[in-house]
N, C-alpha and C. Protein backbone atom coordinates (compact mmCIF):
# COMPACT_ATOMS: atom_id res chain seq x y z
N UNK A 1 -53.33 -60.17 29.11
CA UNK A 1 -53.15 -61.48 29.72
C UNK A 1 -52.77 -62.48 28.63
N UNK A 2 -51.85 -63.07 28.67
CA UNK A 2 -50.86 -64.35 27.80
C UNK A 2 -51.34 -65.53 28.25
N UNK A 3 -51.82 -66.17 27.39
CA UNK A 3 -51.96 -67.74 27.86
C UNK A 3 -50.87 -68.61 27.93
N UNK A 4 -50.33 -69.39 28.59
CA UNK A 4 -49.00 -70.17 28.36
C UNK A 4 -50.12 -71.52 28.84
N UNK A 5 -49.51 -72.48 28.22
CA UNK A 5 -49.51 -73.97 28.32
C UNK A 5 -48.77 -74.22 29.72
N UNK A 6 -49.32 -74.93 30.25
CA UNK A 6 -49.23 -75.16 31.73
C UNK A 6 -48.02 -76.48 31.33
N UNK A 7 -47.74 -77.28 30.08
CA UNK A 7 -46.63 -78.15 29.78
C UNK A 7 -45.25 -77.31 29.35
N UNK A 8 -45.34 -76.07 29.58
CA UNK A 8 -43.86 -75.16 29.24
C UNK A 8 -42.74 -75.46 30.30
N UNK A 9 -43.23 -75.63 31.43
CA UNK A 9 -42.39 -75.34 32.45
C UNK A 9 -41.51 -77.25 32.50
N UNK A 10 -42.51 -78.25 32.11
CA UNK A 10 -42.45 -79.64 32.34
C UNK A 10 -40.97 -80.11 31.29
N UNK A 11 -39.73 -80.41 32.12
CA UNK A 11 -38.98 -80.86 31.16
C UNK A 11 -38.89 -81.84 30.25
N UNK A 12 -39.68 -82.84 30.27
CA UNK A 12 -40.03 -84.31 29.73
C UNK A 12 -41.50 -83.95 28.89
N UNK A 13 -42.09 -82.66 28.75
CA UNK A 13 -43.15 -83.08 28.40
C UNK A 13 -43.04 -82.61 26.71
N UNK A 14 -41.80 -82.36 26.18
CA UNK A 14 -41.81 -82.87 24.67
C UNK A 14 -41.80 -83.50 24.12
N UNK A 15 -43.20 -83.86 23.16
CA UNK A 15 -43.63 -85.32 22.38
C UNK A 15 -42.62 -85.68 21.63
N UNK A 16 -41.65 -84.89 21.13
CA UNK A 16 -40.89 -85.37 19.71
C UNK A 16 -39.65 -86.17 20.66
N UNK A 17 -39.19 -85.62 22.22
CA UNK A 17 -38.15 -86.56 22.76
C UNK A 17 -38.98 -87.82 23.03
N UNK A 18 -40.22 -87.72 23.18
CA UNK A 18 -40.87 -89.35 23.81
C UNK A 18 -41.22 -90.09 22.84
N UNK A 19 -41.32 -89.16 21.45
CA UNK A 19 -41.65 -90.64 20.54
C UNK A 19 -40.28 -91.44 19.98
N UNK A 20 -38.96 -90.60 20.02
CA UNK A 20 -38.15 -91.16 19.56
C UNK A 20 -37.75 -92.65 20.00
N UNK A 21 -37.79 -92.75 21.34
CA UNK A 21 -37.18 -94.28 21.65
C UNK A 21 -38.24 -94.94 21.65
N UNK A 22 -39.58 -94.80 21.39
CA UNK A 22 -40.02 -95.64 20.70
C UNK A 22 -40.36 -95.94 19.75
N UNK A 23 -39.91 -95.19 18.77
CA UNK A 23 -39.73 -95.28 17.28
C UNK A 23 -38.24 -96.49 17.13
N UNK A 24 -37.84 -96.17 17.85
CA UNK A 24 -36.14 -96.64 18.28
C UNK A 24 -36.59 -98.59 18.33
N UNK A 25 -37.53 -98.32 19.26
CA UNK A 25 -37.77 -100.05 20.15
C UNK A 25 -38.79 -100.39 19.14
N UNK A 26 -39.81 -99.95 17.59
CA UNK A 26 -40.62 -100.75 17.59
C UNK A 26 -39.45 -100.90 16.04
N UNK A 27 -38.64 -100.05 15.57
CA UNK A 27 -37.27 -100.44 14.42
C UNK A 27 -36.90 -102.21 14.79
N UNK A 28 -36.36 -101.93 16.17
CA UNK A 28 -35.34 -103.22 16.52
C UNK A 28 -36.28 -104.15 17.01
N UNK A 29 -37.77 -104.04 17.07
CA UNK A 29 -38.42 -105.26 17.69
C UNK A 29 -39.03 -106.04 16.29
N UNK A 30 -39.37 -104.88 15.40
CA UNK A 30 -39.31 -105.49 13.74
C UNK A 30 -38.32 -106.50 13.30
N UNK A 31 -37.37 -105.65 13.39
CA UNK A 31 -35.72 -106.14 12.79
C UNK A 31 -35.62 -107.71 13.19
N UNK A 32 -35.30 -107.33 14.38
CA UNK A 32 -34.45 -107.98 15.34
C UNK A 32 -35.26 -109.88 15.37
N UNK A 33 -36.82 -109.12 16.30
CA UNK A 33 -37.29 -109.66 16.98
C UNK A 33 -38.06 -110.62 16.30
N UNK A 34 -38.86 -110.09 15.55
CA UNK A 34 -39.69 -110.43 14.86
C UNK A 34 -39.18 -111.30 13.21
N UNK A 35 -38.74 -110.40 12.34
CA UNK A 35 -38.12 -110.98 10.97
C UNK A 35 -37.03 -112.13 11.48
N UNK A 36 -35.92 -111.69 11.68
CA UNK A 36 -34.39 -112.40 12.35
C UNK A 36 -34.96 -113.53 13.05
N UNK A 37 -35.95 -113.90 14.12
CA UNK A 37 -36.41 -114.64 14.64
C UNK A 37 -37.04 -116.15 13.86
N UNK A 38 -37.62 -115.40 13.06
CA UNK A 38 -38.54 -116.03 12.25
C UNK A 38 -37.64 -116.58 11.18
N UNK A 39 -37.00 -115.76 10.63
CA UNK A 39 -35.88 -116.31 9.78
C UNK A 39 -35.00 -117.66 10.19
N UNK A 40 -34.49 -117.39 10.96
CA UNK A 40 -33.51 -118.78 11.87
C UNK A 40 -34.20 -119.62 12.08
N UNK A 41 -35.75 -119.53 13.01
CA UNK A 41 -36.53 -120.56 12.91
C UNK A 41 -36.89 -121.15 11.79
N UNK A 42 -37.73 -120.89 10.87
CA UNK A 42 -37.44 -121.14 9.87
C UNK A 42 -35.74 -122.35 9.00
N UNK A 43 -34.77 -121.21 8.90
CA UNK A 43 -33.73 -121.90 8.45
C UNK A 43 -33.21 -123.61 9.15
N UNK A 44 -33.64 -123.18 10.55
CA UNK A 44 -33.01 -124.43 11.52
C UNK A 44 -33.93 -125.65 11.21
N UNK A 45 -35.64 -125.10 10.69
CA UNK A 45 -36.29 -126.45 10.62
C UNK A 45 -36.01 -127.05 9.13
N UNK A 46 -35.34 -126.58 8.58
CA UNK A 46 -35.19 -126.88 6.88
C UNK A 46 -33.88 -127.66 6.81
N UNK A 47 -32.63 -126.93 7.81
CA UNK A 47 -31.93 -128.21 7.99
C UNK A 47 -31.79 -129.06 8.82
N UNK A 48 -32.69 -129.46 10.07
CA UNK A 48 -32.77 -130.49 10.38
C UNK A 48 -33.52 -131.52 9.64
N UNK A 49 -34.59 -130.70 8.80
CA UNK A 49 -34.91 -131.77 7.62
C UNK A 49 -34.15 -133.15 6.96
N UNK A 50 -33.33 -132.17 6.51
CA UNK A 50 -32.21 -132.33 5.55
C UNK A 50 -31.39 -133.93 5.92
């Protein structure tokens, strides 16, 4: 008698395809969202200073 994992048959149930897009979304929410954001804010209040 063979044991099989009852997740063999499940097409979605490989961890390495599900972590990718969110490896994907927390890259561009760093990037993007967060630094870039902060940056411009930043820049825009320094020259309205000005």
């Amino acid at each position: 008698m063979c044991l099989q994992l009852f997740m063999l048959d499940f097409l979605h149930a490989n961890i390495h395809r599900m972590l990718s897009p969110d490896l994907l979304r927390q890259v561009i929410k760093g990037t993007f969202k967060s630094h870039l954001v902060e940056w411009v804010c930043n820049y825009l209040l320094t020259k309205n200073d000005e």
